[in-house]
PDB file of N, CA and C in Angstrom:
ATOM      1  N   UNK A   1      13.114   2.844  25.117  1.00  0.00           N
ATOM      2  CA  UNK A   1      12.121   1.961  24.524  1.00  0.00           C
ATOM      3  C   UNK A   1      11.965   2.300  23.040  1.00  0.00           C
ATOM      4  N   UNK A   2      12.060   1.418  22.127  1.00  0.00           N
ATOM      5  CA  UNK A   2      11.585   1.626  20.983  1.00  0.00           C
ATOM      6  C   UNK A   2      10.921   2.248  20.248  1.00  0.00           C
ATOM      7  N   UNK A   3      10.317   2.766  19.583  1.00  0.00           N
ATOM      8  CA  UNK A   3       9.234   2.859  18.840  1.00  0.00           C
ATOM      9  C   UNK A   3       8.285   2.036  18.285  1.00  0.00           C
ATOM     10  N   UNK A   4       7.065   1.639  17.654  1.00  0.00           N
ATOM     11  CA  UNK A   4       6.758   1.029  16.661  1.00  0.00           C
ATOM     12  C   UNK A   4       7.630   1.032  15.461  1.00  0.00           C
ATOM     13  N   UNK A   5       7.837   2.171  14.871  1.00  0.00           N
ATOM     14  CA  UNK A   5       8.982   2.110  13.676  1.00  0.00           C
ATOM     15  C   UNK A   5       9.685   1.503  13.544  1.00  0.00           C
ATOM     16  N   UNK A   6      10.459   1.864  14.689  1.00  0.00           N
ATOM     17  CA  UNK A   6      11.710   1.238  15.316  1.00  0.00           C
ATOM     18  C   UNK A   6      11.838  -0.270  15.097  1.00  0.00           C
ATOM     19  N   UNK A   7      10.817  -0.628  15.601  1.00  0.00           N
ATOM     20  CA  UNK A   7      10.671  -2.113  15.400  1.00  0.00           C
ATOM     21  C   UNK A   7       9.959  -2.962  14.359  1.00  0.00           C
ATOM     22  N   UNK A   8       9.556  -1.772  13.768  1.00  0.00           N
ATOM     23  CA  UNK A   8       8.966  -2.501  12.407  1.00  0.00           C
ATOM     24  C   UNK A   8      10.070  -2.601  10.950  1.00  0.00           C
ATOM     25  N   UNK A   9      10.764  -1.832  11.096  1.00  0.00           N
ATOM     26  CA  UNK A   9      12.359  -1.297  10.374  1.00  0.00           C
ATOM     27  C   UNK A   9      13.171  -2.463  10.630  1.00  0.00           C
ATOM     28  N   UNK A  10      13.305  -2.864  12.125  1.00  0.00           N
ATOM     29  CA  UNK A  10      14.191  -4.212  12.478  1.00  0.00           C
ATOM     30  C   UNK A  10      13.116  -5.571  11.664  1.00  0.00           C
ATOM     31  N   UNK A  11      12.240  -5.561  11.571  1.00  0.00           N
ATOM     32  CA  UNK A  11      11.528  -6.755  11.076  1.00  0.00           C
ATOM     33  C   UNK A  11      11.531  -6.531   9.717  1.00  0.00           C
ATOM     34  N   UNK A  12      11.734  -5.359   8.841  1.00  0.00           N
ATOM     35  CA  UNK A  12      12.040  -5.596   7.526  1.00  0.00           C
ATOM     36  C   UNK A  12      13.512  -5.985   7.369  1.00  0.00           C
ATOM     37  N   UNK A  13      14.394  -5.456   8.079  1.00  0.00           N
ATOM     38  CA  UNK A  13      15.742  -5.598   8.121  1.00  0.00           C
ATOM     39  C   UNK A  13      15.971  -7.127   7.961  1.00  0.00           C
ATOM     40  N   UNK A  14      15.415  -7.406   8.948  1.00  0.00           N
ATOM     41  CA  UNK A  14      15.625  -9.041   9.206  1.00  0.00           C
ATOM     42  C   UNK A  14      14.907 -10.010   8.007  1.00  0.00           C
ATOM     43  N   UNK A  15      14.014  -9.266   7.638  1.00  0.00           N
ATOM     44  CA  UNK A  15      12.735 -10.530   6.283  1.00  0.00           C
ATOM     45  C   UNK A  15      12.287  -9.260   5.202  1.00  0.00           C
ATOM     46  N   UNK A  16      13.200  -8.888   4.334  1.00  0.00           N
ATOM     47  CA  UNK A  16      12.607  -7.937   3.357  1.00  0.00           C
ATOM     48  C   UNK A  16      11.646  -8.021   2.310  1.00  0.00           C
ATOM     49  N   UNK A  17      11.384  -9.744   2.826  1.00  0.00           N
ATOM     50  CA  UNK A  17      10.169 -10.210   1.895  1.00  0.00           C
ATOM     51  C   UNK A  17       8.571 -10.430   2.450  1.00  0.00           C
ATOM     52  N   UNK A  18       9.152 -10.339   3.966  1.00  0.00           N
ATOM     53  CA  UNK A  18       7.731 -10.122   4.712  1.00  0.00           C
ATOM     54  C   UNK A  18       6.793  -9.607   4.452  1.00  0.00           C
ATOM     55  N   UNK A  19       5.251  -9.071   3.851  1.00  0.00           N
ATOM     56  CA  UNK A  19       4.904  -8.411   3.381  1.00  0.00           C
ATOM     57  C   UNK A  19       4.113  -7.743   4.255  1.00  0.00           C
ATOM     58  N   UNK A  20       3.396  -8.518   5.171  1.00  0.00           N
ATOM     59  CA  UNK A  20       3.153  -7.518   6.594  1.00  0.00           C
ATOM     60  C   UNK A  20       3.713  -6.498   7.465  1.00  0.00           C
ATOM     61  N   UNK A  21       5.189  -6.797   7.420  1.00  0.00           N
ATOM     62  CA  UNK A  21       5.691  -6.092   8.404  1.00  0.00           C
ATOM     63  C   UNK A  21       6.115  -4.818   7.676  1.00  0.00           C
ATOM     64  N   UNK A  22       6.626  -4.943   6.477  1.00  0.00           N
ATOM     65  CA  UNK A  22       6.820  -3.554   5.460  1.00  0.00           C
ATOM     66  C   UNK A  22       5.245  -2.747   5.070  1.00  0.00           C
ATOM     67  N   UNK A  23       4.083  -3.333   5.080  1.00  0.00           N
ATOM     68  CA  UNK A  23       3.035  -3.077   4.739  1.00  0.00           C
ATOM     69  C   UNK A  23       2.831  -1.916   6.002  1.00  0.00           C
ATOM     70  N   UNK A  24       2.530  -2.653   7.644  1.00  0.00           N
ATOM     71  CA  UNK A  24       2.644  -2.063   8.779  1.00  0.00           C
ATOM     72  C   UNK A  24       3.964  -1.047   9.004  1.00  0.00           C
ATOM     73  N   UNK A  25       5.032  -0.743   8.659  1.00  0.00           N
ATOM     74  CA  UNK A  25       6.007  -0.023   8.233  1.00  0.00           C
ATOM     75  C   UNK A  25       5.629   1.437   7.846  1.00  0.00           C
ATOM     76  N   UNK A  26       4.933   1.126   6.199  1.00  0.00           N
ATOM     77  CA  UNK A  26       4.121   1.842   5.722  1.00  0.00           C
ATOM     78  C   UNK A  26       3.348   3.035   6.420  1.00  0.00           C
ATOM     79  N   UNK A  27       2.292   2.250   6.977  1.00  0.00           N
ATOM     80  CA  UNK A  27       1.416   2.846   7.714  1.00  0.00           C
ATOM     81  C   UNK A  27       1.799   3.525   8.979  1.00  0.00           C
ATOM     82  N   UNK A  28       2.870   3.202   9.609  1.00  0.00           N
ATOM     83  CA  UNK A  28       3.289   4.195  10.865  1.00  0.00           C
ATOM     84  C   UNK A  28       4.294   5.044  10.054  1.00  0.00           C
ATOM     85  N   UNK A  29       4.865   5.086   8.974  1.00  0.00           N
ATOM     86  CA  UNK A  29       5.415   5.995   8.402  1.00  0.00           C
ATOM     87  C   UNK A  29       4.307   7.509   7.821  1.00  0.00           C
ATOM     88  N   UNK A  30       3.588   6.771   7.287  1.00  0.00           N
ATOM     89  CA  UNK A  30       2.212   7.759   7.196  1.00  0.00           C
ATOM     90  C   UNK A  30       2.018   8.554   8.345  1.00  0.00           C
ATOM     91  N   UNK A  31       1.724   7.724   9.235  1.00  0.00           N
ATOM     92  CA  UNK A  31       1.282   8.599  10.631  1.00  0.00           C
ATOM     93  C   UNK A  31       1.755   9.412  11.025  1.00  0.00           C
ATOM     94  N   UNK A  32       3.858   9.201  10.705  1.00  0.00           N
ATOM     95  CA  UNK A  32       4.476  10.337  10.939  1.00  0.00           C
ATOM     96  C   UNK A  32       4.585  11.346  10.259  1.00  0.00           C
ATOM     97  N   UNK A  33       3.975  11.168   9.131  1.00  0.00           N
ATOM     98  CA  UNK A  33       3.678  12.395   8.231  1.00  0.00           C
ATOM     99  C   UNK A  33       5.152  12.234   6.800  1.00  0.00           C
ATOM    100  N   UNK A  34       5.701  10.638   7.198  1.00  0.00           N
ATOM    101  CA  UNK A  34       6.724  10.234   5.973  1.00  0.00           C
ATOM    102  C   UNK A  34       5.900   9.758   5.204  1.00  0.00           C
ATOM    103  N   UNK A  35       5.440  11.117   4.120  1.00  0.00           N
ATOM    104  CA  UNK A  35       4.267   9.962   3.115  1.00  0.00           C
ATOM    105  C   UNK A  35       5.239   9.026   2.053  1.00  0.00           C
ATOM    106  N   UNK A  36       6.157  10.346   1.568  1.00  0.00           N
ATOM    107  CA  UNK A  36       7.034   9.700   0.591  1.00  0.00           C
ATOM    108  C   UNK A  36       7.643   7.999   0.928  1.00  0.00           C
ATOM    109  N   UNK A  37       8.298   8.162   1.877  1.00  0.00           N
ATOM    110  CA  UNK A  37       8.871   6.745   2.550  1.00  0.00           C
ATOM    111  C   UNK A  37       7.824   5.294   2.502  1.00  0.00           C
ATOM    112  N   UNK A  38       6.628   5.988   2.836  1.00  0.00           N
ATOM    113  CA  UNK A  38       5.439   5.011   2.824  1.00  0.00           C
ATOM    114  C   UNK A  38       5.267   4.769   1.423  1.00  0.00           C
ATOM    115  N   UNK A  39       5.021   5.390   0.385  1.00  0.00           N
ATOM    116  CA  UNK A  39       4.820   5.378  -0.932  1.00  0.00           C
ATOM    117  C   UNK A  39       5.918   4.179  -1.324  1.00  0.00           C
ATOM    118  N   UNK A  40       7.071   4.318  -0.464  1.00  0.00           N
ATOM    119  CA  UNK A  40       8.263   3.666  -1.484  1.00  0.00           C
ATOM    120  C   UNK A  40       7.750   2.384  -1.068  1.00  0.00           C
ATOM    121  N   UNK A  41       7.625   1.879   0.442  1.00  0.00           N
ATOM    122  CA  UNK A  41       7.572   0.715   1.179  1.00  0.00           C
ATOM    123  C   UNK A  41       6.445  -0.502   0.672  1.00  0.00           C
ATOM    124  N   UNK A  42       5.463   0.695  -0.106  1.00  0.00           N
ATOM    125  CA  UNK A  42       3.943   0.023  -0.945  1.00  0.00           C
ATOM    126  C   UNK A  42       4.359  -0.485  -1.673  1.00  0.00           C
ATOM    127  N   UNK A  43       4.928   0.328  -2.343  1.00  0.00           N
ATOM    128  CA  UNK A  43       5.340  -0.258  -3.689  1.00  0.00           C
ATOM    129  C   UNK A  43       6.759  -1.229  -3.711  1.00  0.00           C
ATOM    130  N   UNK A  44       7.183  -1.602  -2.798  1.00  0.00           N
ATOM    131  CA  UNK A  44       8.215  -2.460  -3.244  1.00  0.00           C
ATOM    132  C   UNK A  44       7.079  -3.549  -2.295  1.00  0.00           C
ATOM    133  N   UNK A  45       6.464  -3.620  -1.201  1.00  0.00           N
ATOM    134  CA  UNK A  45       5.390  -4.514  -1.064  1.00  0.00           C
ATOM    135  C   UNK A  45       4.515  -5.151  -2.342  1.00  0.00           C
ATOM    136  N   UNK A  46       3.936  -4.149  -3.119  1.00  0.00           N
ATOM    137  CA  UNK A  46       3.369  -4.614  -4.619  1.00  0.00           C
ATOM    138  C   UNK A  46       4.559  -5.542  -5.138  1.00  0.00           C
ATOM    139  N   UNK A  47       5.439  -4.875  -5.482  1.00  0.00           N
ATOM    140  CA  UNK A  47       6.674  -5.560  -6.074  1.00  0.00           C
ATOM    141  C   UNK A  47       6.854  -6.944  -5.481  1.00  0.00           C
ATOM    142  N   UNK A  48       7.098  -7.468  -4.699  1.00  0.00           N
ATOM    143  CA  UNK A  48       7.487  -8.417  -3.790  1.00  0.00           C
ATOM    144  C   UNK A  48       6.463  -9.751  -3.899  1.00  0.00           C
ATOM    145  N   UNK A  49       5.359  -9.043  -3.594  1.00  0.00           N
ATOM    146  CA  UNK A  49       4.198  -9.564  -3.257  1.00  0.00           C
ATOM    147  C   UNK A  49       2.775  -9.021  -4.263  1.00  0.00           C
ATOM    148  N   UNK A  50       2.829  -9.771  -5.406  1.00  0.00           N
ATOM    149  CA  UNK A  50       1.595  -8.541  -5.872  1.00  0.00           C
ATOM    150  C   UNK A  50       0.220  -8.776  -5.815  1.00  0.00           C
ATOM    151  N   UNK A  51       0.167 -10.133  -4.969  1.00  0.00           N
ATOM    152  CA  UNK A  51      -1.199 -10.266  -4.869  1.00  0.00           C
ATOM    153  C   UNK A  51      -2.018  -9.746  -3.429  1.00  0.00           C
ATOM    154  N   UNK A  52      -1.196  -8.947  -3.057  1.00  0.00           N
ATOM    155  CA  UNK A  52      -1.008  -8.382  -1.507  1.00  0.00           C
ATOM    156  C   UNK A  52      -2.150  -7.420  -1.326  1.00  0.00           C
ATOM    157  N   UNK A  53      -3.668  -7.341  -1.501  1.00  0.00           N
ATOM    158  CA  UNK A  53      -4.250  -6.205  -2.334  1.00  0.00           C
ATOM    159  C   UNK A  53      -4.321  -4.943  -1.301  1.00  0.00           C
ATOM    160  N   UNK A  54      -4.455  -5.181   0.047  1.00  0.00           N
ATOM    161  CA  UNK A  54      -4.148  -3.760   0.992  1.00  0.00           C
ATOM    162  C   UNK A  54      -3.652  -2.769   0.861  1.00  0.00           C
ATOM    163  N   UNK A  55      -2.159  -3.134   0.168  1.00  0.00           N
ATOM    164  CA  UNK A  55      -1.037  -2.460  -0.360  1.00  0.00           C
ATOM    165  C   UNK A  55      -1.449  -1.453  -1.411  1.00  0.00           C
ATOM    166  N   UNK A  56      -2.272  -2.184  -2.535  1.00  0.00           N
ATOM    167  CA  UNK A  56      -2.645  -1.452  -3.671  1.00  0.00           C
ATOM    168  C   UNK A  56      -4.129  -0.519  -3.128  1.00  0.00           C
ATOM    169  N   UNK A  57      -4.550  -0.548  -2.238  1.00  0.00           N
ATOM    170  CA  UNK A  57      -5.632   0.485  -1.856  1.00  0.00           C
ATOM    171  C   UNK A  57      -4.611   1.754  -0.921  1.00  0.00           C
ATOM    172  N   UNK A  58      -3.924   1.195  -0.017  1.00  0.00           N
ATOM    173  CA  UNK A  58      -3.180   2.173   0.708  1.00  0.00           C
ATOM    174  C   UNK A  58      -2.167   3.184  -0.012  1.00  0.00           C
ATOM    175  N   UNK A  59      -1.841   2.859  -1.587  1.00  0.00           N
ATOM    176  CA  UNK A  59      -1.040   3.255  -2.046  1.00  0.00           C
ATOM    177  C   UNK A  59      -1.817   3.914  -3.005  1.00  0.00           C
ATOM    178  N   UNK A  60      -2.946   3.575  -3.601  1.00  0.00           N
ATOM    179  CA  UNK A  60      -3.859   4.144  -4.277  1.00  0.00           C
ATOM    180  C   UNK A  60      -3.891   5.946  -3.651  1.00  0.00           C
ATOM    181  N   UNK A  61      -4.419   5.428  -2.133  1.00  0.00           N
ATOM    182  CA  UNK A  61      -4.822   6.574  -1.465  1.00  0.00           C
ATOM    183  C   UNK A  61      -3.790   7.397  -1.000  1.00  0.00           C
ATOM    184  N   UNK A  62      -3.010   7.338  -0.843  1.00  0.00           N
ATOM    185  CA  UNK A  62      -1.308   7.945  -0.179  1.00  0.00           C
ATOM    186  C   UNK A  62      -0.885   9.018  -1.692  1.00  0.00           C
ATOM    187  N   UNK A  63      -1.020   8.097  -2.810  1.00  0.00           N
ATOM    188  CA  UNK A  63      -1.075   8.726  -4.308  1.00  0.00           C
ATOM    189  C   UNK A  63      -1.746  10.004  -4.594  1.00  0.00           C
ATOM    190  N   UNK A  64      -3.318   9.532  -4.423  1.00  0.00           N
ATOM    191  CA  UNK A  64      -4.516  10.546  -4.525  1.00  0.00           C
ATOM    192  C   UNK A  64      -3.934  11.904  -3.902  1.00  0.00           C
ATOM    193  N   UNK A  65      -3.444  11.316  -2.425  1.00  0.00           N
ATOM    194  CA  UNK A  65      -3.445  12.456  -1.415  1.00  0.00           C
ATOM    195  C   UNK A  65      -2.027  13.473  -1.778  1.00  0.00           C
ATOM    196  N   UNK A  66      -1.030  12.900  -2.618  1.00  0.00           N
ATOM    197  CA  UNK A  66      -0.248  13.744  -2.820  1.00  0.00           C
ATOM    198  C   UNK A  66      -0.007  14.947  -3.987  1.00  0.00           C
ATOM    199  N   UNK A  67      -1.497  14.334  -5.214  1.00  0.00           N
ATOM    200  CA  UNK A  67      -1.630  14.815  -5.791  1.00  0.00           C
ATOM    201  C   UNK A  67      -1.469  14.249  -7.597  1.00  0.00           C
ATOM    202  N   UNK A  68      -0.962  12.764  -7.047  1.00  0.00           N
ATOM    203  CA  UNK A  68      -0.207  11.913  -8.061  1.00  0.00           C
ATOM    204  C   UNK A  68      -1.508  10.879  -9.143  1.00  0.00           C
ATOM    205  N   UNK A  69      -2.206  11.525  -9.298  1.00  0.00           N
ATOM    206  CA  UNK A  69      -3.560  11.149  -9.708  1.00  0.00           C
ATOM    207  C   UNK A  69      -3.845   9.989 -10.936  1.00  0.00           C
ATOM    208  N   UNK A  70      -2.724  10.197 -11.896  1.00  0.00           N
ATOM    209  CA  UNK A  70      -2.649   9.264 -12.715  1.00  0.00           C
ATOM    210  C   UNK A  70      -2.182   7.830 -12.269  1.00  0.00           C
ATOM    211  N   UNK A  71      -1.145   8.132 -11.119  1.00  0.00           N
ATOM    212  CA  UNK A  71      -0.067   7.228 -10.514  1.00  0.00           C
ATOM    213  C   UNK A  71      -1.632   6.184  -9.739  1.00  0.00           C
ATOM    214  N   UNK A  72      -2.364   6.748  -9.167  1.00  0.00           N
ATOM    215  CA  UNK A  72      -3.028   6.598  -8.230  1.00  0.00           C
ATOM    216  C   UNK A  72      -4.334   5.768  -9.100  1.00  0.00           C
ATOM    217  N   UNK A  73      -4.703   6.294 -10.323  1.00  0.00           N
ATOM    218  CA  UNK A  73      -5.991   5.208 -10.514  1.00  0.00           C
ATOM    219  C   UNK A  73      -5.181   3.406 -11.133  1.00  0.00           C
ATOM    220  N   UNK A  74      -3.829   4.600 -12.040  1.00  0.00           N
ATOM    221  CA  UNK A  74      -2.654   2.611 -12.115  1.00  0.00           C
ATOM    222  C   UNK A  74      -3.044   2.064 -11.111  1.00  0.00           C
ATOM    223  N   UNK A  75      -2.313   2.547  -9.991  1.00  0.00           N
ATOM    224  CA  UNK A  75      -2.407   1.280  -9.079  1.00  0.00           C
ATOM    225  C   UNK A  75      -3.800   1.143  -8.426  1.00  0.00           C
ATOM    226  N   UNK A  76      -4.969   1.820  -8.593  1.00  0.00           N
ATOM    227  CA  UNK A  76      -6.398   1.189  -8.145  1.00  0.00           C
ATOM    228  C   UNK A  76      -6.686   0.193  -9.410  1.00  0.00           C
ATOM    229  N   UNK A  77      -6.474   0.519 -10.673  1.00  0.00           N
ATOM    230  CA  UNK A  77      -6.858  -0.677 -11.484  1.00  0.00           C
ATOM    231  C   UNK A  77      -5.825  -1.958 -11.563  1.00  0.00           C
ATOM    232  N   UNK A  78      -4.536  -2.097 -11.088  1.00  0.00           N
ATOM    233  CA  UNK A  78      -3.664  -3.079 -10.901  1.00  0.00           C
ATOM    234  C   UNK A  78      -4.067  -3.985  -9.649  1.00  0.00           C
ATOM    235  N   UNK A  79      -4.716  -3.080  -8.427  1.00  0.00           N
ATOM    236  CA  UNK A  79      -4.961  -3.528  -7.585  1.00  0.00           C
ATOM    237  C   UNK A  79      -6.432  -4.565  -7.690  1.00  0.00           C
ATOM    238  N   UNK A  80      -7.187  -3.795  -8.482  1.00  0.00           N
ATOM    239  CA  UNK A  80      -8.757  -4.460  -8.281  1.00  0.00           C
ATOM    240  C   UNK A  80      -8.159  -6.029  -9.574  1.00  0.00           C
ATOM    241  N   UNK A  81      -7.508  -5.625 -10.395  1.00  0.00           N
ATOM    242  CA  UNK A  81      -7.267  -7.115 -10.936  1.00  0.00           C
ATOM    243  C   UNK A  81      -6.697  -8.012 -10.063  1.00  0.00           C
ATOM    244  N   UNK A  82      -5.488  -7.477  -9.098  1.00  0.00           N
ATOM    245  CA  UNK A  82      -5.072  -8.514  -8.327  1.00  0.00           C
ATOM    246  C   UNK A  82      -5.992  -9.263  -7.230  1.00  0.00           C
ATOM    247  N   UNK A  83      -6.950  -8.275  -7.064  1.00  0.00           N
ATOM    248  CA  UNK A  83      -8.493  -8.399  -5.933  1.00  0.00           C
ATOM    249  C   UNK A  83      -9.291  -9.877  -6.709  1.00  0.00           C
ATOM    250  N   UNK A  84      -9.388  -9.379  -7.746  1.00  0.00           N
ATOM    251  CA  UNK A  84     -10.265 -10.027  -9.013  1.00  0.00           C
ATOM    252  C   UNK A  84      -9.418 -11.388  -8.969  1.00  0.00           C
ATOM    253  N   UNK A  85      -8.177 -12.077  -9.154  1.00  0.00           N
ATOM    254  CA  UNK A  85      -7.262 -12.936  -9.160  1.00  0.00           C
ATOM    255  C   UNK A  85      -7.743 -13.593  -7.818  1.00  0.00           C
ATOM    256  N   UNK A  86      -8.167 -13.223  -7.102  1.00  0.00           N
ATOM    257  CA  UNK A  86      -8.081 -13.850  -5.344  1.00  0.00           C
ATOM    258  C   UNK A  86      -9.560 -13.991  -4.856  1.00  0.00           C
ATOM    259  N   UNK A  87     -10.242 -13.571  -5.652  1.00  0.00           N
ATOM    260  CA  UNK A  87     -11.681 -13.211  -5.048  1.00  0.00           C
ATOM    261  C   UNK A  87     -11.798 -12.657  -4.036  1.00  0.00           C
ATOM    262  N   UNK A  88     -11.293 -11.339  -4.351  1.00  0.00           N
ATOM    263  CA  UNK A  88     -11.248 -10.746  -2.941  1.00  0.00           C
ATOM    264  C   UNK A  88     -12.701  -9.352  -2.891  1.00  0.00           C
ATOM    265  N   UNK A  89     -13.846  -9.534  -3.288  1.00  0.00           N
ATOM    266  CA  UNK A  89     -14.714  -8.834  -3.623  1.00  0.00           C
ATOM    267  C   UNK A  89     -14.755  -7.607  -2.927  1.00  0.00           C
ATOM    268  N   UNK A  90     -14.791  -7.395  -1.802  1.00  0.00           N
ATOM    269  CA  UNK A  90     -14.868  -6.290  -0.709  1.00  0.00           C
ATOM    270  C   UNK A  90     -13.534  -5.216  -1.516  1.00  0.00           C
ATOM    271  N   UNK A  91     -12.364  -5.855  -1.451  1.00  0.00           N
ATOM    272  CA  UNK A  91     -11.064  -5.236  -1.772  1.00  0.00           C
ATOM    273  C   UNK A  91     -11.968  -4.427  -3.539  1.00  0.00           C
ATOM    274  N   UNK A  92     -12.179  -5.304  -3.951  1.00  0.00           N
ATOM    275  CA  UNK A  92     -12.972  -4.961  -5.687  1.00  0.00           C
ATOM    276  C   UNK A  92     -13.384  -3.574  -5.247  1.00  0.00           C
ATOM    277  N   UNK A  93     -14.578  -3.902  -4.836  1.00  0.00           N
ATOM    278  CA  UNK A  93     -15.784  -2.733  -4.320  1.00  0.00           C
ATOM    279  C   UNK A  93     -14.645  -1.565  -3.759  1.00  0.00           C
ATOM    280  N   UNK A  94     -13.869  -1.716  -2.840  1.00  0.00           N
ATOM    281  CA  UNK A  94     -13.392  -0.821  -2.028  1.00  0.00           C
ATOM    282  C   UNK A  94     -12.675  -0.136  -3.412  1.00  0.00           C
ATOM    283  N   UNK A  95     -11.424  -0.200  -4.062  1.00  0.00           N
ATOM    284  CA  UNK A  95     -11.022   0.407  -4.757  1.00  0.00           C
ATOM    285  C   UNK A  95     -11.762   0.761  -6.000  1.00  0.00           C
ATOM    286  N   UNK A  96     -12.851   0.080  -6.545  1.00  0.00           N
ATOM    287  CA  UNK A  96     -13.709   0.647  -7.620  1.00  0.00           C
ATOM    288  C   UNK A  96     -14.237   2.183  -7.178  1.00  0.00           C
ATOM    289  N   UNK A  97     -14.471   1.947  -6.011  1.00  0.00           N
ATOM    290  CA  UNK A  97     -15.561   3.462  -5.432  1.00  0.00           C
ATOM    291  C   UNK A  97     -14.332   4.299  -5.300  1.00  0.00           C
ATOM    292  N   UNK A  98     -12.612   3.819  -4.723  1.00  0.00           N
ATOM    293  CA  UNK A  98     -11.844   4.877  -4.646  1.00  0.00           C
ATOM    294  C   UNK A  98     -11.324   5.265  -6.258  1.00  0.00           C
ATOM    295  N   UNK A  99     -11.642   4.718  -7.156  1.00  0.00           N
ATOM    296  CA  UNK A  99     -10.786   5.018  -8.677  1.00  0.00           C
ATOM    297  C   UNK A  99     -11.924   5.986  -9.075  1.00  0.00           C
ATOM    298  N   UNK A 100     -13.523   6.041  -8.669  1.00  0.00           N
ATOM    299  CA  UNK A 100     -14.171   6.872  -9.138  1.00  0.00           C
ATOM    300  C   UNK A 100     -14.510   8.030  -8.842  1.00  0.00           C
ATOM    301  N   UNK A 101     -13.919   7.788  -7.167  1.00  0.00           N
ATOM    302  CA  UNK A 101     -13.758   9.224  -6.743  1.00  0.00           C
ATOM    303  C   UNK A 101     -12.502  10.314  -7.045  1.00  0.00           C
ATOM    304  N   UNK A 102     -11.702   9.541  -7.899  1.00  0.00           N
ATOM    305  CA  UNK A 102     -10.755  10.063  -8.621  1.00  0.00           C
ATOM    306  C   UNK A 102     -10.824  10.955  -9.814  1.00  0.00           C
ATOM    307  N   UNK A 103     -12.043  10.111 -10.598  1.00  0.00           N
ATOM    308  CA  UNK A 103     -12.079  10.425 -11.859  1.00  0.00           C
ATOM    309  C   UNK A 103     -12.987  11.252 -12.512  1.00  0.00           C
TER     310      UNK A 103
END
């Protein structure tokens, strides 16, 4: 039987523009403790897709956590503009409070 991975790897394979399924990718890569891999998967999600704003909080925080601090408020302030672009207020709020617990 598969994995989740497993099958989330075949759904990027198949649609590398999907932005869910690389996003969800991401996040079970985390779980396995592949932060690096997850880091890459965000950011070519940003890339792809940049109004995607999940991406830019999960990657914010994956950043923070590795120690990459400068890397990490970029993409909280790239992210809250793309938030800001969509009216995505909650997403705003959420990464404003994570860029200040940064700084």
């Amino acid at each position: 039987m598969k994995s989740r991975r497993e099958i989330l790897e075949e759904f990027v394979a198949q649609d590398p523009s999907e932005s869910f399924s690389r996003y969800a990718l991401a996040l079970e890569l985390e779980k396995e403790k592949r932060v690096h891999e997850a880091v890459e998967h965000l950011r070519e999600v940003i890339s792809r897709d940049p109004g995607y704003t999940a991406a830019y909080q999960q990657l914010g925080r994956l950043l923070g956590q590795i120690g990459l601090l400068d890397d990490a408020r970029d993409i909280y302030q790239r992210g809250i503009e793309a938030a800001r672009a969509s009216g995505d207020h909650r997403s705003i709020s959420e990464m404003q409070d994570a860029l200040e617990m940064i700084e």
